[in-house]
Protein backbone atom coordinates (compact mmCIF):
# COMPACT_ATOMS: atom_id res chain seq x y z
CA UNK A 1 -4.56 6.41 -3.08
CA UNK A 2 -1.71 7.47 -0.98
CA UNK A 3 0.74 4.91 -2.75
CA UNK A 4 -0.11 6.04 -6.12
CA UNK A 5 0.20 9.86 -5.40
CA UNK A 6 3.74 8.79 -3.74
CA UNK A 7 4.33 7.21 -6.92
CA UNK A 8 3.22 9.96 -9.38
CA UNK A 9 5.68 12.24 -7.25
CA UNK A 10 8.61 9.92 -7.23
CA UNK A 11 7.93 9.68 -11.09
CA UNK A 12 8.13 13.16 -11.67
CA UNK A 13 11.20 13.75 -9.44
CA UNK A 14 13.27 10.72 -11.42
CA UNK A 15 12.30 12.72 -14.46
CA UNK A 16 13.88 16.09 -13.66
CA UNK A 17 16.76 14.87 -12.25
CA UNK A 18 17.59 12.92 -15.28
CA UNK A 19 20.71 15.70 -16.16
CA UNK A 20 23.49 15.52 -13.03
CA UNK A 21 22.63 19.51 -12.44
CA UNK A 22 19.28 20.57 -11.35
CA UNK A 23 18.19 24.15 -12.19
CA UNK A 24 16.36 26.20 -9.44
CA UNK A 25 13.31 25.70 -10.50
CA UNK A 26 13.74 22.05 -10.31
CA UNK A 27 15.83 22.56 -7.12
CA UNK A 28 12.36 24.17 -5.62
CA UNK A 29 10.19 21.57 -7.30
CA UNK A 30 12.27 19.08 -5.46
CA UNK A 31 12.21 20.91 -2.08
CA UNK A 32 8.46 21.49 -2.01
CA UNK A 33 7.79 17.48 -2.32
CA UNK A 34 10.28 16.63 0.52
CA UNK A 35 8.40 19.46 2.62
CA UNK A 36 4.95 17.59 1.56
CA UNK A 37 6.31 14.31 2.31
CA UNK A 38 7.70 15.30 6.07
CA UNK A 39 4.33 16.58 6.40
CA UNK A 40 2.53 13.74 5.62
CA UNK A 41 5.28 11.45 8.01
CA UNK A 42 6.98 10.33 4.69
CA UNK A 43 9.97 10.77 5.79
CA UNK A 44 12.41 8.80 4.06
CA UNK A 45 11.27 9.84 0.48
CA UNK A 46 11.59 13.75 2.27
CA UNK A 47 14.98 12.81 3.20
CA UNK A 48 16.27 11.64 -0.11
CA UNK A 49 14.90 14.56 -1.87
CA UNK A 50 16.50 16.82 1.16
CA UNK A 51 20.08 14.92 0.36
CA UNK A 52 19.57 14.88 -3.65
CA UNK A 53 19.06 19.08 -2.92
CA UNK A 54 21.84 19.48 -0.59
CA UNK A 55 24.18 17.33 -3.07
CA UNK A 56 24.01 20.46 -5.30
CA UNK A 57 23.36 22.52 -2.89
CA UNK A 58 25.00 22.15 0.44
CA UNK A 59 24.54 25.53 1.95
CA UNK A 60 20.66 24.92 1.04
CA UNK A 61 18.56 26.08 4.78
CA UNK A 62 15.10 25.00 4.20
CA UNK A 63 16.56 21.41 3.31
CA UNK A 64 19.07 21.45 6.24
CA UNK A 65 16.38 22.88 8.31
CA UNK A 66 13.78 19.81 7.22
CA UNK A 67 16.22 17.06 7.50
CA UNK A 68 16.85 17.95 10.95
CA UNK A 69 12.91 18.06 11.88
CA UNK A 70 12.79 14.89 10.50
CA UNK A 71 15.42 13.55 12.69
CA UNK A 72 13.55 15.20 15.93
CA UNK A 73 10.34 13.53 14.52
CA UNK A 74 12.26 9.68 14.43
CA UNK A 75 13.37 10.76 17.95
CA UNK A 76 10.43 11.80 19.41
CA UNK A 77 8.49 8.37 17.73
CA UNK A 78 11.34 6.56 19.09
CA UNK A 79 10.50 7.79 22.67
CA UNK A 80 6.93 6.91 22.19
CA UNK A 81 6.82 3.80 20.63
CA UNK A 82 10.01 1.33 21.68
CA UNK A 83 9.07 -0.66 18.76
CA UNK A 84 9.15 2.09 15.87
CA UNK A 85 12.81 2.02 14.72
CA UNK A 86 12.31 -1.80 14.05
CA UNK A 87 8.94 -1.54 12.41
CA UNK A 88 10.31 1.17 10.14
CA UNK A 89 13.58 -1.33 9.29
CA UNK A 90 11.43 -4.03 8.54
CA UNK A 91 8.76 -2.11 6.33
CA UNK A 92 11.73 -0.51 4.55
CA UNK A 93 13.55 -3.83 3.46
CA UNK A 94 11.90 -5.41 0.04
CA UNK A 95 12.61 -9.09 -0.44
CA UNK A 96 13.12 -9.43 -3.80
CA UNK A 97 11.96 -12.87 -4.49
CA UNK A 98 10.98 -15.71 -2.01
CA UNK A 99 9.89 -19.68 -2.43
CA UNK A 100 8.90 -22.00 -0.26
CA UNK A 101 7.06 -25.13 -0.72
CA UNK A 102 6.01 -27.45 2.36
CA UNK A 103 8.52 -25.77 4.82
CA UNK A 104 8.02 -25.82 8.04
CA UNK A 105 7.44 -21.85 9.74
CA UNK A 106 10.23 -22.13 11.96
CA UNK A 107 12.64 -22.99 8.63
CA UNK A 108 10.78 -19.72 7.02
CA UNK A 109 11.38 -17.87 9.64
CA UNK A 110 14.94 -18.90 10.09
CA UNK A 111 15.21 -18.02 6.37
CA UNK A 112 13.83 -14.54 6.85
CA UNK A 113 16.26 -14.21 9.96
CA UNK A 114 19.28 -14.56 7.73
CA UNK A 115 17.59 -12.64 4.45
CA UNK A 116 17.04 -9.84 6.73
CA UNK A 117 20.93 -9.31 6.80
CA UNK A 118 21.61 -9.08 3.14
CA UNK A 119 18.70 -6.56 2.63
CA UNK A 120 18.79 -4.62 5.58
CA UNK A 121 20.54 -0.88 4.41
CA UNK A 122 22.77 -1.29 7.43
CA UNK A 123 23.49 -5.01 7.28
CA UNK A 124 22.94 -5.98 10.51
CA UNK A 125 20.44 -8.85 11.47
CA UNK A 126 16.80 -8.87 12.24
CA UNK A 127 16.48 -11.09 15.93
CA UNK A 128 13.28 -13.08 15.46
CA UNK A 129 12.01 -14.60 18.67
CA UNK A 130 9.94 -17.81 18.44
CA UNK A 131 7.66 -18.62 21.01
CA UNK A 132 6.05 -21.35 19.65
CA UNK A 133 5.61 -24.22 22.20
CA UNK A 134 7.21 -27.74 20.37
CA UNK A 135 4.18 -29.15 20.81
CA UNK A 136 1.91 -27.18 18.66
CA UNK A 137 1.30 -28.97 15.20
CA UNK A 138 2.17 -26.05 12.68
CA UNK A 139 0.73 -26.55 8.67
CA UNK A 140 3.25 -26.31 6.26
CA UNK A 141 4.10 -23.23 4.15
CA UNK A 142 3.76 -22.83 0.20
CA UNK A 143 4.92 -18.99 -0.43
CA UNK A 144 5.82 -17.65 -3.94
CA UNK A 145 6.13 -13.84 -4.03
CA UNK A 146 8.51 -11.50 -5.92
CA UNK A 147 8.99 -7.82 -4.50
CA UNK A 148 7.55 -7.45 -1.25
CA UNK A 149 7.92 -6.03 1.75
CA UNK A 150 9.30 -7.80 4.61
CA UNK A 151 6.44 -7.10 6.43
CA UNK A 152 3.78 -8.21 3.48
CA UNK A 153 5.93 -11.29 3.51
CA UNK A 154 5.98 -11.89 7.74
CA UNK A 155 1.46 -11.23 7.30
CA UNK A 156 1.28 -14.21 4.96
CA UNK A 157 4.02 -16.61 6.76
CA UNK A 158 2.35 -16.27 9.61
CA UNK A 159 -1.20 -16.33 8.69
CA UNK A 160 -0.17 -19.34 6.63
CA UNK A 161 1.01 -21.14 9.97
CA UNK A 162 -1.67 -19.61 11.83
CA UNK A 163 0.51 -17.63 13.99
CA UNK A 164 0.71 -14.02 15.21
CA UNK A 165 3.88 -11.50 15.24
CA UNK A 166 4.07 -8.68 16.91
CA UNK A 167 7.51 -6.05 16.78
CA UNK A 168 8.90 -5.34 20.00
CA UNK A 169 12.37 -2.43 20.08
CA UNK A 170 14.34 -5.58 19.70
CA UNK A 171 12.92 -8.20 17.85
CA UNK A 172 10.17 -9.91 15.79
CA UNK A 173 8.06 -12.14 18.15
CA UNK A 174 6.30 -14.86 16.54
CA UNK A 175 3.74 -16.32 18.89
CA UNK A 176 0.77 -18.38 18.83
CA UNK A 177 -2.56 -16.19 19.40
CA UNK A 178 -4.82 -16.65 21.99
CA UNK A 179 -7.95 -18.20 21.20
CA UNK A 180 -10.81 -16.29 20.64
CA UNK A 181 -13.72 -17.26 23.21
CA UNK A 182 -17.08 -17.51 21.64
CA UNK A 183 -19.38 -14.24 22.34
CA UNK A 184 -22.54 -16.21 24.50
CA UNK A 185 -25.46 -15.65 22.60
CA UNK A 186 -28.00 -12.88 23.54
CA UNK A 187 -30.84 -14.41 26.03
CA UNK A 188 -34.47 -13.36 25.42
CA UNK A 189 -35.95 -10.81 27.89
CA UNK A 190 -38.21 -12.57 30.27
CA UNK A 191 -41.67 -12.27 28.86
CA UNK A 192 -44.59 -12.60 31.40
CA UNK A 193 -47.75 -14.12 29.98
CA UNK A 194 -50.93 -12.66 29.80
């Protein structure tokens, strides 16, 4: 529901800023998404709207004043959660078409290392960690999937292989999960006879 109300929004925004100059009304159309989206913790769409406004208009306070909540908000999730900067680079990057058949899910994830350099917006390199021991026998992967995120793509690869990740501030871990004991099953209350 989310996605397609994100969707409908981003739709109508493409639409009025189909001429290079925005009128005010638009201007203010455009400014009261990016204040819904940093609401909702959208707040890369609210930042691109912010910077589309402050294009035209640079002297524009609300926008200034939003994109630098939106900064204090990163910040502040930074300092909570080590791992949030990486998470929100690897949901952001969208592999645009991947294929594997019978690989092996160290190749994939060596594949996904080096893909993650191309598509990343600043270029720089995803580290994935593999903490597979040598001697666990891993199934082979058969992946087809256009347009997905990084992250949709890191779920299957690893279900696939039956494997976990997990992002840490620095890296992608791919481990091997624990296994699951088996809940004992419930005894019958002693029952004295009559």
């Amino acid at each position: 529901m989310k996605r397609i109300f994100i969707g409908l929004l981003l739709v109508a925004s493409t639409a009025t800023a189909q001429t290079n100059t925005l009128t005010d009304d638009q201007l203010g159309e455009k400014l009261a998404q990016a204040v819904m989206f940093g609401r909702a913790g959208l707040y890369d769409e609210a930042e691109a709207l912010c910077k589309q406004i402050l294009a035209q208009k640079p002297d524009q306070m609300t926008a200034k004043q939003l994109l630098h909540e939106i900064e204090g908000q990163r910040h502040r999730q930074e300092a909570k959660d080590p791992g949030y900067a990486l998470r929100h680079k690897v949901a952001q990057i969208v592999v645009p078409e991947i294929r594997f058949r019978e690989a092996t899910p160290v190749d994939v994830i060596e594949y996904l290392r080096m893909l993650s350099k191309a598509l990343s917006p600043d270029k720089s390199e995803i580290n994935f960690v593999w903490q597979v021991p040598a001697d666990v026998k891993l199934p082979s992967i058969t992946l087809s999937l256009k347009n997905v995120p990084l992250t949709d793509v890191l779920d299957y690869v690893t279900q696939l292989a039956k494997l976990k990740y997990r992002i840490d501030a620095h890296a992608v871990v791919i481990y091997v999960p624990e296994p699951t004991k088996p809940v004992p099953a419930a005894t019958e209350p002693n029952v004295k006879s009559q």
